[in-house]
C-alpha atoms as a PDB file:
ATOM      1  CA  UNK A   1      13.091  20.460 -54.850  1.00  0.00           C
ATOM      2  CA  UNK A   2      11.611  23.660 -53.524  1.00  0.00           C
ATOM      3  CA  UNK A   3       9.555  22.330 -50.475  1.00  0.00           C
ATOM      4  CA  UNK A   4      13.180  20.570 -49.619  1.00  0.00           C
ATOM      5  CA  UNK A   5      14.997  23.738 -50.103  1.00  0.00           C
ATOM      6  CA  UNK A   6      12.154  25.618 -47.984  1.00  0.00           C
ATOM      7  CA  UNK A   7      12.463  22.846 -45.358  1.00  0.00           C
ATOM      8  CA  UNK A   8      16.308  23.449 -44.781  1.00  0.00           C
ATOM      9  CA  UNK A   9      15.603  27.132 -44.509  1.00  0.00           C
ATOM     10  CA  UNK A  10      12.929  26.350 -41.713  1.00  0.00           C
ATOM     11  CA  UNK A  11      15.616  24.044 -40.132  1.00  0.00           C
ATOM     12  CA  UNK A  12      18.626  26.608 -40.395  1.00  0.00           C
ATOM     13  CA  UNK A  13      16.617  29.490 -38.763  1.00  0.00           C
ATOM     14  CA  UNK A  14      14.983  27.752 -36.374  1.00  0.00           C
ATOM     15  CA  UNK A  15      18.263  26.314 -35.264  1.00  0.00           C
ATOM     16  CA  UNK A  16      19.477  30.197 -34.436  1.00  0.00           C
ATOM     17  CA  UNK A  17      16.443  31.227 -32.515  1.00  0.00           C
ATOM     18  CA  UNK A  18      16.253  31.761 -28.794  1.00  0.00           C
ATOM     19  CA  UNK A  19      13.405  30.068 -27.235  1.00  0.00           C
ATOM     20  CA  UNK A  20      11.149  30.687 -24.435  1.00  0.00           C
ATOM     21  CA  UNK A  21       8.543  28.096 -23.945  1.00  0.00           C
ATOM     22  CA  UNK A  22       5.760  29.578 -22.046  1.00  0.00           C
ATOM     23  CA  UNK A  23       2.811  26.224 -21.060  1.00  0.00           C
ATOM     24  CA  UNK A  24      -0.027  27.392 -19.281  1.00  0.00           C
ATOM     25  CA  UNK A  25      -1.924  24.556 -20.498  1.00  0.00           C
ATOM     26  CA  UNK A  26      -0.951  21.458 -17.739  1.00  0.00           C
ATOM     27  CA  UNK A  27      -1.656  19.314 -20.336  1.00  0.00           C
ATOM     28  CA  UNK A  28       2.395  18.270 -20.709  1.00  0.00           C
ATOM     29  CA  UNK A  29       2.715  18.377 -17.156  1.00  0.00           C
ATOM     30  CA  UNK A  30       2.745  14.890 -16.408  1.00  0.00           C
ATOM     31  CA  UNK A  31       4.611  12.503 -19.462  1.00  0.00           C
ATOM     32  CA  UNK A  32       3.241  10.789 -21.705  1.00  0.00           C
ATOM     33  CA  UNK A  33       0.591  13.086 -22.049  1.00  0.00           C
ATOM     34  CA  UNK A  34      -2.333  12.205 -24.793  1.00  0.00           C
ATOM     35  CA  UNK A  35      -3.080  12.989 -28.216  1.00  0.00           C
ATOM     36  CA  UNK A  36      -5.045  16.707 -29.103  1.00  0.00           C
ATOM     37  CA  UNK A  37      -5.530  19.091 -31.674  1.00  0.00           C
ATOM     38  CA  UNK A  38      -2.327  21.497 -32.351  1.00  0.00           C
ATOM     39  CA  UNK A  39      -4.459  24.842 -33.491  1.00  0.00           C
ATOM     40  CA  UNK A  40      -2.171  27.576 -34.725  1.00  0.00           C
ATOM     41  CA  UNK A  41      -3.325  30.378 -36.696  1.00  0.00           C
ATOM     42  CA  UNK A  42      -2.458  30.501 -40.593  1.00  0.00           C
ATOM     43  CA  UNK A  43       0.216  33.163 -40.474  1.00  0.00           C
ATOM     44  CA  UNK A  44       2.528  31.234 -38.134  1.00  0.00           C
ATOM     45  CA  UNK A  45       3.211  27.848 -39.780  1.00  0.00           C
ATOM     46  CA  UNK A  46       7.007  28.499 -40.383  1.00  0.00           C
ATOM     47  CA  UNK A  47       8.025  26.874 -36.650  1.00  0.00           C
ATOM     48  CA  UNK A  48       5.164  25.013 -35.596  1.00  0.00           C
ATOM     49  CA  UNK A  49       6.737  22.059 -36.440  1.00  0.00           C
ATOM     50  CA  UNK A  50       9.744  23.163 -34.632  1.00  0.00           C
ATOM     51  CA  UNK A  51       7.500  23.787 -31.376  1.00  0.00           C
ATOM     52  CA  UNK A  52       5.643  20.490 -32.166  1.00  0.00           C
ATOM     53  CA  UNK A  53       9.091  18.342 -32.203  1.00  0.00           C
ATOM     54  CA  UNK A  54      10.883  19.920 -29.577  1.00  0.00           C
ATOM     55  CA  UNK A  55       8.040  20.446 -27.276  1.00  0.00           C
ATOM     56  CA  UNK A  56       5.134  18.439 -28.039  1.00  0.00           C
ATOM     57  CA  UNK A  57       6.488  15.438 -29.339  1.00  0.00           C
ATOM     58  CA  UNK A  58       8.928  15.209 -25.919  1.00  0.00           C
ATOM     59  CA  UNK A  59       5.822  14.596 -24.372  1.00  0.00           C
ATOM     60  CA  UNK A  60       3.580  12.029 -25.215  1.00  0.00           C
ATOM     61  CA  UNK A  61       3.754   8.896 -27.453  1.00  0.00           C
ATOM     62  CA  UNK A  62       1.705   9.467 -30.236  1.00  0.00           C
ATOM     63  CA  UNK A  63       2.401   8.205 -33.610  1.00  0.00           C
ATOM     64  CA  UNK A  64       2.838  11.535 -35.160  1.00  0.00           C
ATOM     65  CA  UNK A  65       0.785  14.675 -35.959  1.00  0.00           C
ATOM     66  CA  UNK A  66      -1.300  14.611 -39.116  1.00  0.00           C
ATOM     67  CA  UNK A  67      -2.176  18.145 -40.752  1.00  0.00           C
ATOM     68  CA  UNK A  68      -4.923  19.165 -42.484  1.00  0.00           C
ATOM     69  CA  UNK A  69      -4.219  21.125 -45.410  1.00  0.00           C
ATOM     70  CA  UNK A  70      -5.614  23.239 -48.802  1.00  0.00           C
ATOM     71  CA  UNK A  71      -6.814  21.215 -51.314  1.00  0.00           C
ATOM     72  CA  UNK A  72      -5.220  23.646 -53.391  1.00  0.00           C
ATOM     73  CA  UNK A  73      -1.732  23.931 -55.160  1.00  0.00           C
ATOM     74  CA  UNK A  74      -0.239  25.817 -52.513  1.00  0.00           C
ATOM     75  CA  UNK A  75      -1.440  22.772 -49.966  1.00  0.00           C
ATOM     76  CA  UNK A  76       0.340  20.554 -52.559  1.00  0.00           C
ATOM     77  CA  UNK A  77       3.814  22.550 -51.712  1.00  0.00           C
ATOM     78  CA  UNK A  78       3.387  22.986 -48.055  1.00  0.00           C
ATOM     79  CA  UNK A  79       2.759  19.125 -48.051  1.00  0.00           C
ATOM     80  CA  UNK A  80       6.120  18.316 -49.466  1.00  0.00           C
ATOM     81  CA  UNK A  81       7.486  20.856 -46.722  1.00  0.00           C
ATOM     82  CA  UNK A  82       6.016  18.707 -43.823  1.00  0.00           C
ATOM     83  CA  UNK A  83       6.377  15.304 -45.771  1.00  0.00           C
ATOM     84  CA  UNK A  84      10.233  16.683 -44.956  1.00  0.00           C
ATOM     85  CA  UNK A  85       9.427  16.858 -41.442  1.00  0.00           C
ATOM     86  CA  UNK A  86       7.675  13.177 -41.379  1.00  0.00           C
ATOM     87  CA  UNK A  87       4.620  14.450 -40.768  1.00  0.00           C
ATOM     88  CA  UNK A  88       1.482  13.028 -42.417  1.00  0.00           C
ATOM     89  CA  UNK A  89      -1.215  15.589 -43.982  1.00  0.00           C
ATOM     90  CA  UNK A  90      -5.230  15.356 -44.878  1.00  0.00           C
ATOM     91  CA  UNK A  91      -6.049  17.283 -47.969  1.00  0.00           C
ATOM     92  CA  UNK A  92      -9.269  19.400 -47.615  1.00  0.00           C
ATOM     93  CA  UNK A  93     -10.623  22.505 -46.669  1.00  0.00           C
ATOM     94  CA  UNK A  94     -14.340  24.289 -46.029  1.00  0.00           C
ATOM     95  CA  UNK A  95     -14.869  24.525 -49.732  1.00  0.00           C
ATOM     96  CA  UNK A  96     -12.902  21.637 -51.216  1.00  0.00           C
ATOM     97  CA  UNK A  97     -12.925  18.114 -49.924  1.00  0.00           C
ATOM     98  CA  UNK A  98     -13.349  19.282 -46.356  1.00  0.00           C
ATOM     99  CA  UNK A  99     -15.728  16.518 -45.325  1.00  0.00           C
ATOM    100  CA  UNK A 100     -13.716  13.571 -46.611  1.00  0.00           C
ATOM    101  CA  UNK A 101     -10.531  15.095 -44.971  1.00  0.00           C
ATOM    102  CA  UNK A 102     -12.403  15.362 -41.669  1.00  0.00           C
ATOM    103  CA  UNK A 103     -13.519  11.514 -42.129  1.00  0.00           C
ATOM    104  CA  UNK A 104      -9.452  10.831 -42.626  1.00  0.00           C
ATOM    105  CA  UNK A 105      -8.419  13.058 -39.486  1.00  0.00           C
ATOM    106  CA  UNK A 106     -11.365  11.642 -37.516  1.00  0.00           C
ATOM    107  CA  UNK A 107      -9.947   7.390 -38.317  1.00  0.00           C
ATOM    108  CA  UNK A 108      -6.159   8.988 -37.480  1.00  0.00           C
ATOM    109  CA  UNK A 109      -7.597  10.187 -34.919  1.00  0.00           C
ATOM    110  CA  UNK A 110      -8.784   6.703 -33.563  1.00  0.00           C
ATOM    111  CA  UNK A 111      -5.030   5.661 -34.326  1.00  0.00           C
ATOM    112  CA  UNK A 112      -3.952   8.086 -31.405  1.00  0.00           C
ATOM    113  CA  UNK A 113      -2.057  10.854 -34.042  1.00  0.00           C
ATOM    114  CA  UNK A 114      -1.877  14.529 -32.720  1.00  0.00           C
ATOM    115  CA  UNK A 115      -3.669  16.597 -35.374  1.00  0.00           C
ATOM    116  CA  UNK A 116      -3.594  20.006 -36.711  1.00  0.00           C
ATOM    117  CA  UNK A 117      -5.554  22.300 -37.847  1.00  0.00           C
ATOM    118  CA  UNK A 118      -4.900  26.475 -39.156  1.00  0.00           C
ATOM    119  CA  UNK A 119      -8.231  27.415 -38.049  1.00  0.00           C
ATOM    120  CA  UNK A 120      -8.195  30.884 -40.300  1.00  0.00           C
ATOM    121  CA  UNK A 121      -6.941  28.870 -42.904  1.00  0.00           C
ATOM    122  CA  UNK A 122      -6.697  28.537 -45.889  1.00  0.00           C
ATOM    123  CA  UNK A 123      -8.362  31.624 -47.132  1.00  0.00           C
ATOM    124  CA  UNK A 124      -9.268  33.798 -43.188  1.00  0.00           C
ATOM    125  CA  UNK A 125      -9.970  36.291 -42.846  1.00  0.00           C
ATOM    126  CA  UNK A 126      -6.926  36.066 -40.622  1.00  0.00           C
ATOM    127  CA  UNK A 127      -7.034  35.735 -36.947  1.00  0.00           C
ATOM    128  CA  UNK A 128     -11.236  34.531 -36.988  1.00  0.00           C
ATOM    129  CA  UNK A 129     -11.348  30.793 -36.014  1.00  0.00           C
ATOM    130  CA  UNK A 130     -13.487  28.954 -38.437  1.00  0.00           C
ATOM    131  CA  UNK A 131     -15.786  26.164 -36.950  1.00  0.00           C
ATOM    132  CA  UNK A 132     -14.029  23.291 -38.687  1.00  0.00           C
ATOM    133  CA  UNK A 133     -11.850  22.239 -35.362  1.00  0.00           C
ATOM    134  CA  UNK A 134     -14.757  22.529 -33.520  1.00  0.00           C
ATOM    135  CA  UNK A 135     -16.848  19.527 -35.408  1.00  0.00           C
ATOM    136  CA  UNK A 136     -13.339  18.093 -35.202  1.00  0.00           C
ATOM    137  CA  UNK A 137     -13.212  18.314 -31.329  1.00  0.00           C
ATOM    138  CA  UNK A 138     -16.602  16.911 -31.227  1.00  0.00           C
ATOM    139  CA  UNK A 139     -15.658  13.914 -33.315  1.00  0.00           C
ATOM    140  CA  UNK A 140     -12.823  12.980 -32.107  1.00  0.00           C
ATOM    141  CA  UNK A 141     -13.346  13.414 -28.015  1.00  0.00           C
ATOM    142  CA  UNK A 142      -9.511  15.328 -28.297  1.00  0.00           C
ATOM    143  CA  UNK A 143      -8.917  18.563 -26.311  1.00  0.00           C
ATOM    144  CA  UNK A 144      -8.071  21.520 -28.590  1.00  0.00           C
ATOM    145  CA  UNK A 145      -4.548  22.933 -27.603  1.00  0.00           C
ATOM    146  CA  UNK A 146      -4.213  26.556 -28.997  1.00  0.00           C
ATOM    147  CA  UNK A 147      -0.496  27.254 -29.866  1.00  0.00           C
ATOM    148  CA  UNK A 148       1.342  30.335 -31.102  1.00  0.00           C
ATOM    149  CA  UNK A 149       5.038  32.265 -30.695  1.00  0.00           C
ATOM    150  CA  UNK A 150       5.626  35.733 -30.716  1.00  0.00           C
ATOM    151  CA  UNK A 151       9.339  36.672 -32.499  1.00  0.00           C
ATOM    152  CA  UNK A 152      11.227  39.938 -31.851  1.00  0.00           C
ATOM    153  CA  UNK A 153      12.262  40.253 -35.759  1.00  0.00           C
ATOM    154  CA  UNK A 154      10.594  39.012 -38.218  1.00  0.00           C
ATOM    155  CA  UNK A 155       9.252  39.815 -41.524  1.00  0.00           C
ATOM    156  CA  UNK A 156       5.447  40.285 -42.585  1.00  0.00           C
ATOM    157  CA  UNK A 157       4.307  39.022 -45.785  1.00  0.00           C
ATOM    158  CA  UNK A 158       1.255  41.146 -47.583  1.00  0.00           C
ATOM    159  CA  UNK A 159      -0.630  38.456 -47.807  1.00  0.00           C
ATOM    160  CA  UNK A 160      -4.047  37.814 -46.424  1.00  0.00           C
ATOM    161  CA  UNK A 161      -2.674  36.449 -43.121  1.00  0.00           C
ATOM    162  CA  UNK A 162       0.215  38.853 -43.065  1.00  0.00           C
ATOM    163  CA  UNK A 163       2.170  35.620 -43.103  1.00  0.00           C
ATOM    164  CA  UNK A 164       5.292  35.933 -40.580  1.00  0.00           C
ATOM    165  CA  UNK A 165       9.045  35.412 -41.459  1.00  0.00           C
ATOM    166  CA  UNK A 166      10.971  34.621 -38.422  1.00  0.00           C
ATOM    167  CA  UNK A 167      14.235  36.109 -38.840  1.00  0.00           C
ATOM    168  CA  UNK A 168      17.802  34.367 -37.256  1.00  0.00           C
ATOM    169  CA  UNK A 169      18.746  35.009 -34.052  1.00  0.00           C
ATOM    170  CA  UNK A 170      15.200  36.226 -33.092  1.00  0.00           C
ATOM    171  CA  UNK A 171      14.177  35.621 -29.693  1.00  0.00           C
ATOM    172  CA  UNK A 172      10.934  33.145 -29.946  1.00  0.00           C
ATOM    173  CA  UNK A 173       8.257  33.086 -27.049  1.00  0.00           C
ATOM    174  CA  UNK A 174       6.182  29.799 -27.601  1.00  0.00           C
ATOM    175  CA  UNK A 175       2.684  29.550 -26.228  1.00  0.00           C
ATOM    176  CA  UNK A 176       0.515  27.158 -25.011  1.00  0.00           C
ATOM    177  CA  UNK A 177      -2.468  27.444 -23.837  1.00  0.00           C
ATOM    178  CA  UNK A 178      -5.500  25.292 -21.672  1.00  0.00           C
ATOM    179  CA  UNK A 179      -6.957  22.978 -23.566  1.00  0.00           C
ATOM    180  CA  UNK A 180     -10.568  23.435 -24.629  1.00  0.00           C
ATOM    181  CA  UNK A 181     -12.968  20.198 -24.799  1.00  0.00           C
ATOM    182  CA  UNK A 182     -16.256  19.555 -27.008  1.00  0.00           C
ATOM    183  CA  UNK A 183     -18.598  17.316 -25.648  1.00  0.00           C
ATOM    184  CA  UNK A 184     -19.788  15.135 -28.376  1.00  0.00           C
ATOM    185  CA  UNK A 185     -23.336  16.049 -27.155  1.00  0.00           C
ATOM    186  CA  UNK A 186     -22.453  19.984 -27.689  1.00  0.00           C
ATOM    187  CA  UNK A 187     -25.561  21.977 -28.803  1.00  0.00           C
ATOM    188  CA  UNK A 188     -24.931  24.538 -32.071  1.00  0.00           C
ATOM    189  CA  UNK A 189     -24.977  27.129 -29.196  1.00  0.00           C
ATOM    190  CA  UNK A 190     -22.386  25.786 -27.511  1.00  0.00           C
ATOM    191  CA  UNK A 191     -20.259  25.155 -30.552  1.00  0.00           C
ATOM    192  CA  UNK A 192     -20.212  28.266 -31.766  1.00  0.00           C
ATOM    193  CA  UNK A 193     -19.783  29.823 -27.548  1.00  0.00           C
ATOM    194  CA  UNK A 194     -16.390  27.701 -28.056  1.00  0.00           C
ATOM    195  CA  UNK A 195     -15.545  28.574 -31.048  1.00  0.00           C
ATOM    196  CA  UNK A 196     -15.418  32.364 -29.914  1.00  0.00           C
ATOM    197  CA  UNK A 197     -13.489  31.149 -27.274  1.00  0.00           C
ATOM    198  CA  UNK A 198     -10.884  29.057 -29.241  1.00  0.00           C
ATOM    199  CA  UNK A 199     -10.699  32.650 -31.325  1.00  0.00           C
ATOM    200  CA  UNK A 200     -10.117  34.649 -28.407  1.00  0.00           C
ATOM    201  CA  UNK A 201      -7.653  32.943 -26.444  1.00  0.00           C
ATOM    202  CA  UNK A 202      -5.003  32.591 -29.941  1.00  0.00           C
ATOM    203  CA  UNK A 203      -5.633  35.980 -30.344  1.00  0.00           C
ATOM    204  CA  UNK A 204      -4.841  36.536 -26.935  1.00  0.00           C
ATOM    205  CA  UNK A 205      -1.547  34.621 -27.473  1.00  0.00           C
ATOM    206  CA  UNK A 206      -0.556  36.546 -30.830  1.00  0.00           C
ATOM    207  CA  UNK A 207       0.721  39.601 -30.151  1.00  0.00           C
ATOM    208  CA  UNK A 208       1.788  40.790 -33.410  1.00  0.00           C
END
């Protein structure tokens, strides 16, 4: 009952925003684009699934997007919220089940879904990309598209990722950025030189 009460509330203020969908990325240039890794730091889950469905989802022909999510009992309630939304979820994290959730993304992944990943998530610290989605990348062979939205009001949560409240009638700047690739042969060195790089380009697209 309260992830389908929290899912109306998403709906009904999404529905009042004002969007401006900034794509620096190319990769939705060209219809039907492919499937890739929807990265969007912790404290901006309330629309991604808005952005995913009206942007992403426009796009290519995927089967879906498939989140990973907390092991925990808040990842039980967020995945009624997307299970809402129709959109399937892995249950895992870097402490709890996170290599048998990989193992589930990674077979989805073969299945052409879009996945996503909270790369601060589930416990930050907020805004420093864990290396998760970067053994992901490498996996898989998908580009990592970094995603975020700036709102005009909102409100900010005092949680750990100073969780964000997008308030109606806000005006909504979507980003997306270029994609970044893994090569599957990708040295630690280089995994951790992208991982920096995945960290500082959502930063660079989160102005709080």
């Amino acid at each position: 009952m309260g992830a389908r009460l929290v899912y109306i509330l998403i709906r009904s203020v999404a529905a009042t925003l004002r969007y401006k969908w900034t794509d620096r990325s190319g990769f939705y240039d060209h219809p039907p684009a492919k499937a890739a890794i929807i990265t969007i730091w912790h404290n901006r889950l309330a629309l991604v699934l808005q952005a995913y469905f009206s942007y992403v989802k426009k796009r290519n022909q995927t089967p879906g997007l498939v989140a990973m999510i907390s092991a925990s009992r808040d990842g039980g309630f967020l995945e009624g919220v997307f299970d809402c939304f129709g959109v399937r979820t892995a249950r895992g994290s870097s402490s709890r089940r996170g290599s048998q959730a990989l193992r589930e993304l990674t077979t989805l992944a073969k299945q052409g879904y879009d996945l996503g990943i909270t790369p601060d998530g589930p416990r930050g610290p907020c805004y420093v990309a864990q290396d998760g989605v970067i053994f992901l990348a490498q996996l898989t062979g998908l580009p990592i598209m970094p995603l975020s939205y700036q709102l005009s009001w909102k409100i900010r949560m005092k949680s750990w990722d100073r969780f964000q409240i997008p308030l109606p009638f806000s005006r909504c700047e979507i980003f997306f950025e270029k994609p970044i690739y893994v090569p599957r042969e990708a040295s630690p060195e280089e995994r951790e030189a992208l991982r920096k790089k995945l960290e500082e380009v959502l930063r660079s697209i989160s102005p709080d």
